[in-house]
Structures are given as structure tokens and as C-alpha cells.
C-alpha atoms as a PDB file:
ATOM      1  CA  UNK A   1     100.206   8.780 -72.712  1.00  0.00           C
ATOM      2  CA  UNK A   2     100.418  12.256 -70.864  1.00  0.00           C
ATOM      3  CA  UNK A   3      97.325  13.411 -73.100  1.00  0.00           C
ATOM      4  CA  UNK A   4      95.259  10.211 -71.569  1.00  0.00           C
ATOM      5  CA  UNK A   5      96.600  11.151 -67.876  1.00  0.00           C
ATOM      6  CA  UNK A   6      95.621  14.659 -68.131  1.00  0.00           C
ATOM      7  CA  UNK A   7      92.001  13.124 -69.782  1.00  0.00           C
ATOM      8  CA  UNK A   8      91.971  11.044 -66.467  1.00  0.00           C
ATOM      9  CA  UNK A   9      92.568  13.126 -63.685  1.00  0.00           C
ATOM     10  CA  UNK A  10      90.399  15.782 -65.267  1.00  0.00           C
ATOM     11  CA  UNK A  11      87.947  13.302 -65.090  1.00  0.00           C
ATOM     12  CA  UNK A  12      88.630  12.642 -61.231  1.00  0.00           C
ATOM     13  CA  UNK A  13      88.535  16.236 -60.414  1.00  0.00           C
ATOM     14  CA  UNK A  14      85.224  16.951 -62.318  1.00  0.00           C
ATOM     15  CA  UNK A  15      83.492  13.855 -60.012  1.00  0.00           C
ATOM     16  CA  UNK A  16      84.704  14.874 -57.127  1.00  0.00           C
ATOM     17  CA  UNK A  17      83.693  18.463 -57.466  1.00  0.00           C
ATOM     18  CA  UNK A  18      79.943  17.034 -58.569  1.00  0.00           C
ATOM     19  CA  UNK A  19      80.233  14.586 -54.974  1.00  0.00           C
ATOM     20  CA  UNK A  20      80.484  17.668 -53.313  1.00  0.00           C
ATOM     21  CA  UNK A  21      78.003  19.391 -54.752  1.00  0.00           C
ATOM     22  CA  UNK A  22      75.591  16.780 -54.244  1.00  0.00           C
ATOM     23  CA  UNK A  23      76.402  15.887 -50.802  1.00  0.00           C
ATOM     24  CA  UNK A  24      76.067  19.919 -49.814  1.00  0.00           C
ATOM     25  CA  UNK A  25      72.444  19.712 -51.251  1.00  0.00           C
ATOM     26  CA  UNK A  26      71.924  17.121 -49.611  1.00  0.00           C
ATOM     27  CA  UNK A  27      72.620  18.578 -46.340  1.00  0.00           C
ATOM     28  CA  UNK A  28      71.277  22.051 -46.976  1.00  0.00           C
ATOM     29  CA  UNK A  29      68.108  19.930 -47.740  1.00  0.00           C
ATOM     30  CA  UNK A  30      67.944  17.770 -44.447  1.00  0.00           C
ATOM     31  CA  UNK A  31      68.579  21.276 -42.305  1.00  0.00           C
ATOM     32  CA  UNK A  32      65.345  22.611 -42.307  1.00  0.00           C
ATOM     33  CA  UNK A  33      63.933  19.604 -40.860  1.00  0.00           C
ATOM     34  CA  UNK A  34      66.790  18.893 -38.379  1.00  0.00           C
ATOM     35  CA  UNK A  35      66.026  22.425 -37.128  1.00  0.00           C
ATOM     36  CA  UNK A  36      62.066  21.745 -37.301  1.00  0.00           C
ATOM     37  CA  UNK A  37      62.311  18.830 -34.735  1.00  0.00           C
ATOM     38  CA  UNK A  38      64.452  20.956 -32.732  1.00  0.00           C
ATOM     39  CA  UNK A  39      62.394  23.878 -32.803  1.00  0.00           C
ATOM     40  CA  UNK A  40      59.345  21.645 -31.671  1.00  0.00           C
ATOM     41  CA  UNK A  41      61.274  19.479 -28.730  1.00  0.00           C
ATOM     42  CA  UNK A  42      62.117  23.343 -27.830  1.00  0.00           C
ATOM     43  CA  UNK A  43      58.768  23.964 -27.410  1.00  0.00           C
ATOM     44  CA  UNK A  44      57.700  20.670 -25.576  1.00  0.00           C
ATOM     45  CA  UNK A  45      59.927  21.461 -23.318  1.00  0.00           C
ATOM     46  CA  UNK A  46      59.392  25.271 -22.814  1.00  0.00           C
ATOM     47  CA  UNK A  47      55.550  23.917 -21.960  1.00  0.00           C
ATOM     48  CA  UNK A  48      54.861  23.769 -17.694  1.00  0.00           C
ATOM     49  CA  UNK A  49      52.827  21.012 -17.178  1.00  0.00           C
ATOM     50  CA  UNK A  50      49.784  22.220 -14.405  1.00  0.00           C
ATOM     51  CA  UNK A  51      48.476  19.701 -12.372  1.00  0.00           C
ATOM     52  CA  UNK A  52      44.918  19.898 -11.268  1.00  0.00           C
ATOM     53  CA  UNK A  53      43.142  17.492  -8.375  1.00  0.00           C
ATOM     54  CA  UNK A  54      39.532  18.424  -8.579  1.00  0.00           C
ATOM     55  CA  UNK A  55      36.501  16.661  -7.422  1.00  0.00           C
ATOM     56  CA  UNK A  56      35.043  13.655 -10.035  1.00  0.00           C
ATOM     57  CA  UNK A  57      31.468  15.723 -10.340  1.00  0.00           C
ATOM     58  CA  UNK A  58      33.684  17.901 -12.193  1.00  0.00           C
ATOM     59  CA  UNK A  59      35.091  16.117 -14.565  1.00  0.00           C
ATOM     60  CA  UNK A  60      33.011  17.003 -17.960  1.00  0.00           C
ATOM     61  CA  UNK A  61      32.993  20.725 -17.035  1.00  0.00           C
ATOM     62  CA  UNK A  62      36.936  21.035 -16.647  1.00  0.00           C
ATOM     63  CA  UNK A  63      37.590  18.892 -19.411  1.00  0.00           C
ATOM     64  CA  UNK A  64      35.878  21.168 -21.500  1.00  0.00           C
ATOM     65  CA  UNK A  65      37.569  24.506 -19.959  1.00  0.00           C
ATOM     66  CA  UNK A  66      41.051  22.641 -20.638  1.00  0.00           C
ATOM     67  CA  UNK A  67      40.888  22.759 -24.109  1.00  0.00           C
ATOM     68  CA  UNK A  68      39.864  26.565 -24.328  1.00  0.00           C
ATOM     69  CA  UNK A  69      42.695  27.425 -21.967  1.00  0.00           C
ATOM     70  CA  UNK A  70      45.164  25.634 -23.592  1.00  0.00           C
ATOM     71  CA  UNK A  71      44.558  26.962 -27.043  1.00  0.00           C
ATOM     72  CA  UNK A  72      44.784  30.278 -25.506  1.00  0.00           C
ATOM     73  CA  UNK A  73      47.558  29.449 -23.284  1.00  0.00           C
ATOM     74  CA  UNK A  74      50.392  27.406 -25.668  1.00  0.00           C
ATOM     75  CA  UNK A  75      53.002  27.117 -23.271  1.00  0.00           C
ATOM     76  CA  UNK A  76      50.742  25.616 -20.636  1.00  0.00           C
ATOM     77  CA  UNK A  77      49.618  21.804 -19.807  1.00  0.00           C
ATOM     78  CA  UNK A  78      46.798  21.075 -18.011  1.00  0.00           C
ATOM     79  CA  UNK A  79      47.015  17.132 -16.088  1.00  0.00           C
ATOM     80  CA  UNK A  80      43.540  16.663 -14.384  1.00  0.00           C
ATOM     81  CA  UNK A  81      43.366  14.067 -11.407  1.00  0.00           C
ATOM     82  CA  UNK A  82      39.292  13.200 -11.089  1.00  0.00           C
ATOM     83  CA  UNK A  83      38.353  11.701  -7.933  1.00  0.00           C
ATOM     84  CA  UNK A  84      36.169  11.904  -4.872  1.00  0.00           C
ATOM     85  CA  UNK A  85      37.279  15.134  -2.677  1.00  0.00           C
ATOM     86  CA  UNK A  86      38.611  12.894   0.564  1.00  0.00           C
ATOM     87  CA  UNK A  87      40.990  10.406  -2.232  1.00  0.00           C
ATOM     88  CA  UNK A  88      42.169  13.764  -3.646  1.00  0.00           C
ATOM     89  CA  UNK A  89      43.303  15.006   0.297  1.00  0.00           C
ATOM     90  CA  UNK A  90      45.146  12.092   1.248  1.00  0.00           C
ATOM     91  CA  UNK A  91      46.961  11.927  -2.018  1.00  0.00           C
ATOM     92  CA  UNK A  92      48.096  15.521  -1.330  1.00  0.00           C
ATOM     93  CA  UNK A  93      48.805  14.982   2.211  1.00  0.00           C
ATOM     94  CA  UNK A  94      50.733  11.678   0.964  1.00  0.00           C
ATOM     95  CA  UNK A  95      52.927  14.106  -1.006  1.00  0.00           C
ATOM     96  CA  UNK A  96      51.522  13.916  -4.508  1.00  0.00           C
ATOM     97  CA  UNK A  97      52.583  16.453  -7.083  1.00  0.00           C
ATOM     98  CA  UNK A  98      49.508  19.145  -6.961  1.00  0.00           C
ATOM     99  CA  UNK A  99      49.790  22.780  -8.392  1.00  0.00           C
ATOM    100  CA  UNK A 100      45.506  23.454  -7.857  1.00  0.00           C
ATOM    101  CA  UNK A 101      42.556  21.788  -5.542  1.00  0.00           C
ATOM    102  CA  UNK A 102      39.024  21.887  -6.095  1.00  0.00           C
ATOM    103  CA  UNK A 103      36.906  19.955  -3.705  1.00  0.00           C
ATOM    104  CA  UNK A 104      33.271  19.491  -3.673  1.00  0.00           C
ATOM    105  CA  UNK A 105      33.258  20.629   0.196  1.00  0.00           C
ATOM    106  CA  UNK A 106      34.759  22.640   2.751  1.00  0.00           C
ATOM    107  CA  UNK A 107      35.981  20.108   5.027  1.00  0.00           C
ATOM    108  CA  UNK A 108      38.669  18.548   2.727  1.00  0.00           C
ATOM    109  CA  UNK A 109      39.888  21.896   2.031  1.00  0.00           C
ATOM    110  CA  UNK A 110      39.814  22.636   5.929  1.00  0.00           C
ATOM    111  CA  UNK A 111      41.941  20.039   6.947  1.00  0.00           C
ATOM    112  CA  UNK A 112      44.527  20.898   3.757  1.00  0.00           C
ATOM    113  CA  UNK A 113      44.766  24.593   4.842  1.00  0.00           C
ATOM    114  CA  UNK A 114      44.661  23.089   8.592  1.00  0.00           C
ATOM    115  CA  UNK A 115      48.494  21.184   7.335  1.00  0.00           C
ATOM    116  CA  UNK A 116      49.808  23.839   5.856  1.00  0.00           C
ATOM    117  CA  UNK A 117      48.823  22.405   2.377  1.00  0.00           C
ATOM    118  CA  UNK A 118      47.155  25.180   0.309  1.00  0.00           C
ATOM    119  CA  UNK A 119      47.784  28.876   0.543  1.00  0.00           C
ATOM    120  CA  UNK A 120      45.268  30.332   2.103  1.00  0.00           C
ATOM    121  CA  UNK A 121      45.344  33.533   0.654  1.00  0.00           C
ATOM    122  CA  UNK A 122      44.463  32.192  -2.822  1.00  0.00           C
ATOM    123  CA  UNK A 123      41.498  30.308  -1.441  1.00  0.00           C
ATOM    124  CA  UNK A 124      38.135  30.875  -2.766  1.00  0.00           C
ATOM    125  CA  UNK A 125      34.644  29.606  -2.879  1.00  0.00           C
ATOM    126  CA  UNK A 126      34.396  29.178  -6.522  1.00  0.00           C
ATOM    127  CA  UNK A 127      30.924  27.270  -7.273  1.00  0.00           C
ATOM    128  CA  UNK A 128      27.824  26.060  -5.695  1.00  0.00           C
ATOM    129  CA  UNK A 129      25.966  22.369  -6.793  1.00  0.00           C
ATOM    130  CA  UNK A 130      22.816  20.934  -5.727  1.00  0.00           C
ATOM    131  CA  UNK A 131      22.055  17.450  -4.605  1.00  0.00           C
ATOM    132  CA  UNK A 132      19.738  15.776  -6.426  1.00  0.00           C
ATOM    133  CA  UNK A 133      17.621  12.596  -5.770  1.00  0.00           C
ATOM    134  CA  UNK A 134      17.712  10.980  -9.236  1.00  0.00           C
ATOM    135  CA  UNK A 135      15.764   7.852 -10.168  1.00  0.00           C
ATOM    136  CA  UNK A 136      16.935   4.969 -13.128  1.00  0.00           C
ATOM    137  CA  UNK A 137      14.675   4.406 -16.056  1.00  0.00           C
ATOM    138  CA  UNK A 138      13.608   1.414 -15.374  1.00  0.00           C
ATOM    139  CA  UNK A 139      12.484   1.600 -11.856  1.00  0.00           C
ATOM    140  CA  UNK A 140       9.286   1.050 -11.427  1.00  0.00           C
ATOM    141  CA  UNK A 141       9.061   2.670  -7.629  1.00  0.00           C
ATOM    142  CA  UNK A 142       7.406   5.768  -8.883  1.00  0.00           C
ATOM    143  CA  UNK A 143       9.454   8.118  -6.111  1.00  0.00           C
ATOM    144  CA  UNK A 144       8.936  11.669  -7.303  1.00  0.00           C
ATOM    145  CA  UNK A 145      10.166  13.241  -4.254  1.00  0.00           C
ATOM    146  CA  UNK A 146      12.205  12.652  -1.122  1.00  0.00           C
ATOM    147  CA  UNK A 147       9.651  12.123   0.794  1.00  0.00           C
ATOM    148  CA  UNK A 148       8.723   9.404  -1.167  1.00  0.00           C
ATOM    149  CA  UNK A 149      12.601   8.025  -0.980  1.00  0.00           C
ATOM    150  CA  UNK A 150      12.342   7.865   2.421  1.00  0.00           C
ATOM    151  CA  UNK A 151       8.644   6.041   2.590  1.00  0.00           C
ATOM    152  CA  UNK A 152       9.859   3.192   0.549  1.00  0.00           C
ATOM    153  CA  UNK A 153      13.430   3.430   1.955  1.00  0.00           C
ATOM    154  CA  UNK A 154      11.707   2.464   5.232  1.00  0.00           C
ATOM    155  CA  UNK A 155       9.550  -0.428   3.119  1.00  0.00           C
ATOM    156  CA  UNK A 156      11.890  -1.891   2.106  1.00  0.00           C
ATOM    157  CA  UNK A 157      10.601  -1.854  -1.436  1.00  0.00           C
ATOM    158  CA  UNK A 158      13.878  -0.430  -3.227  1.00  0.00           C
ATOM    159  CA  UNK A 159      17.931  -0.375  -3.972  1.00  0.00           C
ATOM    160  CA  UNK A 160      19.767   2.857  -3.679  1.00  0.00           C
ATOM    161  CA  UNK A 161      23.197   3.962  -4.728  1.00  0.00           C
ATOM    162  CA  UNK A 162      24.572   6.415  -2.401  1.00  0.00           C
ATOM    163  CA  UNK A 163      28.253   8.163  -1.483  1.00  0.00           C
ATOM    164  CA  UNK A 164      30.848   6.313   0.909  1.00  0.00           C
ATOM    165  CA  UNK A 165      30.592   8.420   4.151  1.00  0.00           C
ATOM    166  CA  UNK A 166      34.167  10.122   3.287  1.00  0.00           C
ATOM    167  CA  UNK A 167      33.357  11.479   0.142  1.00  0.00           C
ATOM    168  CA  UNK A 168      31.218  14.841  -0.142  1.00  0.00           C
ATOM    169  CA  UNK A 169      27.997  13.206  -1.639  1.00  0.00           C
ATOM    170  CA  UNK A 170      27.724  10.635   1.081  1.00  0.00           C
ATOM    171  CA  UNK A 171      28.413  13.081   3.778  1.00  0.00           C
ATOM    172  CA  UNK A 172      25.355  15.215   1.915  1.00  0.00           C
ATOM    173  CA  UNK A 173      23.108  12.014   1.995  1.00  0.00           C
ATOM    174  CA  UNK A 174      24.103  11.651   5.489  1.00  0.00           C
ATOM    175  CA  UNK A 175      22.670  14.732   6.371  1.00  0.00           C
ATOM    176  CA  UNK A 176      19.404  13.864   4.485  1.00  0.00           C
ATOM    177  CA  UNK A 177      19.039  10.845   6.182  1.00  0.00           C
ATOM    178  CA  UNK A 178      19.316  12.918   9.530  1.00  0.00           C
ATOM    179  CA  UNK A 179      16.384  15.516   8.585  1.00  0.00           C
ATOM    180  CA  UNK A 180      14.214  12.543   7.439  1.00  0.00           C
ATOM    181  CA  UNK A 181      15.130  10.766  10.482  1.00  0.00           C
ATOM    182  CA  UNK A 182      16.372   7.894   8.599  1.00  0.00           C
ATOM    183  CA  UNK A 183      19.125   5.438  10.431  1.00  0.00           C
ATOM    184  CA  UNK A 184      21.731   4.980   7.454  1.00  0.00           C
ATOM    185  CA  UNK A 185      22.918   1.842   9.512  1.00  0.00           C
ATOM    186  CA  UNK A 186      19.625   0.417   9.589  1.00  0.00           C
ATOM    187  CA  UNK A 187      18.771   0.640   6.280  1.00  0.00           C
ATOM    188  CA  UNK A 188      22.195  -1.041   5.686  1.00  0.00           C
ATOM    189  CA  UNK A 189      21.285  -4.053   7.357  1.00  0.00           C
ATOM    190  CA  UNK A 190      18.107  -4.243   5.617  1.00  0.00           C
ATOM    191  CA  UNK A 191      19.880  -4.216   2.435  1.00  0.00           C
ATOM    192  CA  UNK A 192      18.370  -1.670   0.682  1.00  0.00           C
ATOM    193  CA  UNK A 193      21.837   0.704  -0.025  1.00  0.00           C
ATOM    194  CA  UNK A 194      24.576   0.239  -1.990  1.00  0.00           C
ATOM    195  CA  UNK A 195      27.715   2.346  -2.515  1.00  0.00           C
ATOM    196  CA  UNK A 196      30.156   4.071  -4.609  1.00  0.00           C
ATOM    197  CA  UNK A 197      33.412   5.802  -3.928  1.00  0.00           C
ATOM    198  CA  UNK A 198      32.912   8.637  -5.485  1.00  0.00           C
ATOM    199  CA  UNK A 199      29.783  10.270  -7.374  1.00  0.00           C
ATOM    200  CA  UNK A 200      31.022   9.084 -10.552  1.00  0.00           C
ATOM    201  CA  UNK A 201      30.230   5.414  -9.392  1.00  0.00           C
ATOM    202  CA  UNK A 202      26.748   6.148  -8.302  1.00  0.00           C
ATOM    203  CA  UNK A 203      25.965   8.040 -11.111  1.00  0.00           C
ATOM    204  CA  UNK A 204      26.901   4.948 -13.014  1.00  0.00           C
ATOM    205  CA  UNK A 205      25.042   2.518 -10.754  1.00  0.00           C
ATOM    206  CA  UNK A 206      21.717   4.800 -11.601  1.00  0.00           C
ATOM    207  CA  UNK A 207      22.276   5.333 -15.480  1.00  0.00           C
ATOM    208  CA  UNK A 208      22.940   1.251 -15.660  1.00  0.00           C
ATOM    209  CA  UNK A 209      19.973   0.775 -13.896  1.00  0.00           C
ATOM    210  CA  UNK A 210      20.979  -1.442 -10.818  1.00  0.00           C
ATOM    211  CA  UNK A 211      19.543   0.639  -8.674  1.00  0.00           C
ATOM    212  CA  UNK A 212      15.970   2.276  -8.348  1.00  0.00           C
ATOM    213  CA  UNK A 213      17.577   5.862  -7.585  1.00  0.00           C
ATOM    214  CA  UNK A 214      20.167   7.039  -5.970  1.00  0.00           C
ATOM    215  CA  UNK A 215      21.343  10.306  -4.887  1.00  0.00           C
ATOM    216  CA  UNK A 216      24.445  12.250  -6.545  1.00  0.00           C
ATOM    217  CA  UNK A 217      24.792  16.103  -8.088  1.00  0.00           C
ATOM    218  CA  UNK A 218      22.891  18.155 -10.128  1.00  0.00           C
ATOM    219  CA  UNK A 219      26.018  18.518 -13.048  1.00  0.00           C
ATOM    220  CA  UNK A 220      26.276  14.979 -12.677  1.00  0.00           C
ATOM    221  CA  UNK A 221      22.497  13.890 -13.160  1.00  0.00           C
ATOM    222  CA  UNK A 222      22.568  16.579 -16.449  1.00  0.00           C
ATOM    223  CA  UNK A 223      25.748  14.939 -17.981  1.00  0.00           C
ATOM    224  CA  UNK A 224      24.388  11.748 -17.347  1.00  0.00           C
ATOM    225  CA  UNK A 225      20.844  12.743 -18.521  1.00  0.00           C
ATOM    226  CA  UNK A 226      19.251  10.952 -15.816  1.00  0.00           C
ATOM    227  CA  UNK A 227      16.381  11.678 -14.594  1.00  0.00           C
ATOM    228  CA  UNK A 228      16.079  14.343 -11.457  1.00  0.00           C
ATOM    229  CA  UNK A 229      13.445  13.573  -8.615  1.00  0.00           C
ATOM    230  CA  UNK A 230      14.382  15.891  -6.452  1.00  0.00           C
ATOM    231  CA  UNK A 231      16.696  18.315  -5.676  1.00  0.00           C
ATOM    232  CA  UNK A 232      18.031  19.020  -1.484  1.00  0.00           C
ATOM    233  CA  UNK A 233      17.772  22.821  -0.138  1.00  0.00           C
ATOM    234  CA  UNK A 234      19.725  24.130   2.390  1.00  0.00           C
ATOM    235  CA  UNK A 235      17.838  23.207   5.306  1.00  0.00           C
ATOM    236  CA  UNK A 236      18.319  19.640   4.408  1.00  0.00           C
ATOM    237  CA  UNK A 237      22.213  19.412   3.615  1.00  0.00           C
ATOM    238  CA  UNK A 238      23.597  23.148   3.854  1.00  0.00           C
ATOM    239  CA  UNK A 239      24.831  24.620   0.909  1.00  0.00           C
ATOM    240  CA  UNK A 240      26.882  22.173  -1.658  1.00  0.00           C
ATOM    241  CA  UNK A 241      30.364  24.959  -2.478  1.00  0.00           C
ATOM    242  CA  UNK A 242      33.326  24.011  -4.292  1.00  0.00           C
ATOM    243  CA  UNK A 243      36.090  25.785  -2.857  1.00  0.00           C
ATOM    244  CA  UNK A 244      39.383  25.955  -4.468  1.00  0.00           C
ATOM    245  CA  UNK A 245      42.947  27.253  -3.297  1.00  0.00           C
ATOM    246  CA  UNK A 246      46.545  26.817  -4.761  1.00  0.00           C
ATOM    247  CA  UNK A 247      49.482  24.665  -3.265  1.00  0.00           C
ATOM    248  CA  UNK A 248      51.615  26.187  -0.640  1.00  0.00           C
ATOM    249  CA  UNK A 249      54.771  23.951  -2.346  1.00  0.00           C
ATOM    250  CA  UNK A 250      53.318  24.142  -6.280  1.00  0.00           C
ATOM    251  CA  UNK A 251      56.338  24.744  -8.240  1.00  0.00           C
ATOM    252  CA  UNK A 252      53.792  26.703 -10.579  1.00  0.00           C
ATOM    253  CA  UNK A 253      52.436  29.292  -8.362  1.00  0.00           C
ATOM    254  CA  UNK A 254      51.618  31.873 -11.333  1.00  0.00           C
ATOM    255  CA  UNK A 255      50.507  29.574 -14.109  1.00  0.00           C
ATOM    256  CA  UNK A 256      48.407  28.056 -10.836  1.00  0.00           C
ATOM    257  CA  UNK A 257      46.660  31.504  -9.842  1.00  0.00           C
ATOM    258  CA  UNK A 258      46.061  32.420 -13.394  1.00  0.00           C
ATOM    259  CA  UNK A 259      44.138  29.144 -14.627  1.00  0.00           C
ATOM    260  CA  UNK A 260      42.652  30.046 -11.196  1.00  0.00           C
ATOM    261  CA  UNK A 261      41.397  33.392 -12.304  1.00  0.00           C
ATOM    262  CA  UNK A 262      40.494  32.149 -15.850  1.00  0.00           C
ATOM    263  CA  UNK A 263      37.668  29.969 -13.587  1.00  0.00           C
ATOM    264  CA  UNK A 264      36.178  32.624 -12.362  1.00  0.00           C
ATOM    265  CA  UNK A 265      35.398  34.811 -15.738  1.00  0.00           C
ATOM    266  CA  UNK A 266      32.520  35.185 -17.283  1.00  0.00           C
ATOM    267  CA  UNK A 267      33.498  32.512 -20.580  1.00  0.00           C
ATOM    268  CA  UNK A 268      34.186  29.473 -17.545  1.00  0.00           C
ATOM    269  CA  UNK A 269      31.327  30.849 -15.913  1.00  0.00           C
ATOM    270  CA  UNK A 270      28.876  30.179 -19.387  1.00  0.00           C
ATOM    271  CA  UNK A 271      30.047  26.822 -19.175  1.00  0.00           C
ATOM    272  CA  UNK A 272      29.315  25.994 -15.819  1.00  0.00           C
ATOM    273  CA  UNK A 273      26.157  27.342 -15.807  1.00  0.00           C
ATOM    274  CA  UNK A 274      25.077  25.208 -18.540  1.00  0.00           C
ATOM    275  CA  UNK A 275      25.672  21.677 -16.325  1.00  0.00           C
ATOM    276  CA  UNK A 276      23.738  23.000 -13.306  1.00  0.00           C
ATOM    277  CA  UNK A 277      26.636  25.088 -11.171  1.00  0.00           C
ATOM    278  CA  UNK A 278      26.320  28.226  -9.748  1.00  0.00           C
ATOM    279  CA  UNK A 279      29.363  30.647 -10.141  1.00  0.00           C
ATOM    280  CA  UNK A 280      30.060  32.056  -6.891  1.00  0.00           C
ATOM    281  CA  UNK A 281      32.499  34.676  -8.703  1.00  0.00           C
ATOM    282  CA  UNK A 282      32.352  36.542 -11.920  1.00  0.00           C
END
């Protein structure tokens, strides 16, 4: 009997010692990976999140310049907010969370640095765009000019898709009305406009063809590959700049300044270039 107890608890003390081998592998196996989804909600969290307003015309040109950045930059985020220039202001002035502007015009970058909004001594003028009369492919008005915009403009004979007066682009058309001597109100109630909030939605109206032309930015008339009639000179409009400045309150004022800087170099400037900007820094 003593010989089959002994037999018994050897027994128990040989499985217990394998348990604890087992459950030791066990957990020297799962470690690694513990540690692994540590190490990477380490470095989610390590990451500062930059948060961009910048006018809609550039919306394929930044996109593009994120991803370089970021692969170069690891531990930054880049959150774009596309719209038109004057949306982008109020939000700001309403208090939304903004580390970098970009608007397609001085005057919404006036009346930021007029509040106390952006620093001023980060402001630059960074690019220069054109504004361009472009006409949809199935429009039949034969306008190769703007001369011949505003002959059938006062006709009568066509639709066209221009800016809302507060957003950059419209306040550019406006101007072209003026040194055609066209009466934007008049040709409102003869139902020959139509308008967008920003020149995202004109450029759409054109490239869907629901209009005979309408009149929206260079970059935006090459990303859209539509067709350019046209393109405004500085006697017409002034000069189309893009100035940009940092956020008196961004919480990010380094990471802010040097995504900044990496906008002016010559690699952002290649890719500007190539949609029809002008880089007013290199």
C-alpha cells in the first residue's frame, strides 16, 4: 500500500511540474505580442495630430504633399479641412480647432490677423493661381475668350457656374464682371448664372456639363481636365495669392511652422508647379 502511495503522489508531482511548464510557455509566448500592441498604442499616441484649413482649390495638391510628409515625418498627423476660404474664417473665428490656414485670398487672412487669429509673424504669401474661364464639353456656345463670355452673357444665349460673392472665386468673377462692365445682378435676373459655394462646386457644375462654362482656377480646371478658355491677368482681377500663417492659440506651434516650411521647398514646390501654381517661395 505505501509502494502504490509513493507511485501516486509521484505521479501528482510530475503533472503538476509539466502544468507549470506549460502554462510558463504559454505566457512567455503571448508576451511578445502583449508588448507589440503596447508598443504600437505607444506610438499612436506619441503621434500630434496637425490640423490644416486650406482653401478647396487645394485639395488634390495637399493631399498629395500629406503623404510625402508623413512618411518622412512618423510622429506627425496631418487632418485637412477643404473648403471655400470665407467657410474656413468663420469656422476659426467660431473657435474651431486650427493649427495652419491657407486661403485663396488676402482678405480672409486680413480679417483673421485683424482678430488676433493667426500670428502674424509666420505669415507668408506662399502661392499664386490664375483664374480661368473654362467651358463644358458639350457646350455648343463656341466662347474661346472672355470677351466672348461676356457677348453671349449679355445674349442671353448661355448658363454659367460662378463663385458665391464670399468665397475668393466669386469675389474674382466679381471683379471681371466690373472690367467688362457686366451687372452681376442683372444677369441674375435674366437667369443666365448659377452658383456654387466654393470652387469645388463649380468645377463640378462645368465637368457634369450643366453649364456652358463657368469660371473657377487654373489647378482646378487641370485636375478636372476641363477645358481652359481663358485665363484673367492682373488688370482684370489683381493677382490670385494664397497666403498662409499659423494659429496664434495652435497647440502645435513647431510641428505647425515646420509643415509650413516643408511648403515652401523645392520637392512641394515640383508639385505645385505641375497643377498650374506659382511658388511664391523656394
Amino acid at each position: 500500500m505505501k509502494r502504490i502511495i509513493a507511485l501516486l503522489l509521484s505521479v501528482l508531482t510530475l503533472t503538476a511540474i509539466l502544468c507549470a511548464c506549460d502554462q510558463r510557455q504559454n505566457t512567455e509566448n503571448q508576451a511578445p505580442a502583449a508588448t507589440s500592441a503596447a508598443t504600437a498604442d505607444e506610438k499612436s499616441a506619441e503621434k500630434t495630430e496637425l490640423v490644416v484649413f486650406a482653401a478647396a482649390s487645394m485639395t488634390e495638391t495637399l493631399e498629395n504633399l500629406k503623404t510625402t510628409y508623413q512618411a518622412a515625418h512618423p510622429d506627425i498627423k496631418i487632418t485637412y479641412n477643404f473648403d471655400s476660404s470665407g467657410t474656413l474664417k468663420t469656422q476659426i473665428e467660431e473657435g474651431a480647432v486650427c493649427d495652419l490656414f491657407i486661403s485663396a485670398a488676402q482678405k480672409q487672412m486680413n480679417g483673421l490677423e485683424e482678430g488676433g487669429y493667426i500670428d502674424s509673424s509666420t505669415r507668408i504669401d506662399l502661392l499664386e493661381n490664375k483664374v480661368a474661364l473654362c467651358v463644358a464639353e458639350n457646350s455648343k456656345s463656341g466662347i474661346q475668350s472672355y470677351e466672348d463670355m461676356k457677348a453671349h452673357l449679355e445674349n442671353g444665349d448661355i448658363l454659367m457656374a460662378i463663385g458665391n460673392e464670399d468665397v475668393p472665386v466669386g469675389q474674382y468673377t466679381q471683379k471681371i464682371f466690373a472690367y467688362y462692365g457686366l451687372e452681376e445682378s442683372a444677369l441674375k435676373n435674366k437667369g443666365v448664372l448659377t452658383y456654387g459655394s466654393n470652387v469645388k462646386e463649380v468645377t463640378t457644375q462645368v465637368s457634369e456639363g450643366t453649364v456652358d462654362c463657368g469660371i473657377i482656377y487654373q489647378t482646378d480646371a487641370f485636375s478636372a481636365k476641363l477645358k481652359v478658355a481663358d485665363t484673367a491677368d492682373e488688370k482684370m482681377c489683381g493677382q490670385v495669392i494664397y497666403p498662409a500663417a499659423v494659429l496664434s492659440k495652435t497647440a502645435h506651434a513647431a510641428e505647425a511652422k515646420e509643415f509650413l516650411r516643408f511648403l515652401q521647398t523645392e520637392e512641394a514646390s515640383k508639385v505645385f508647379e505641375e497643377v498650374g501654381f506659382t511658388p511664391l517661395l523656394k
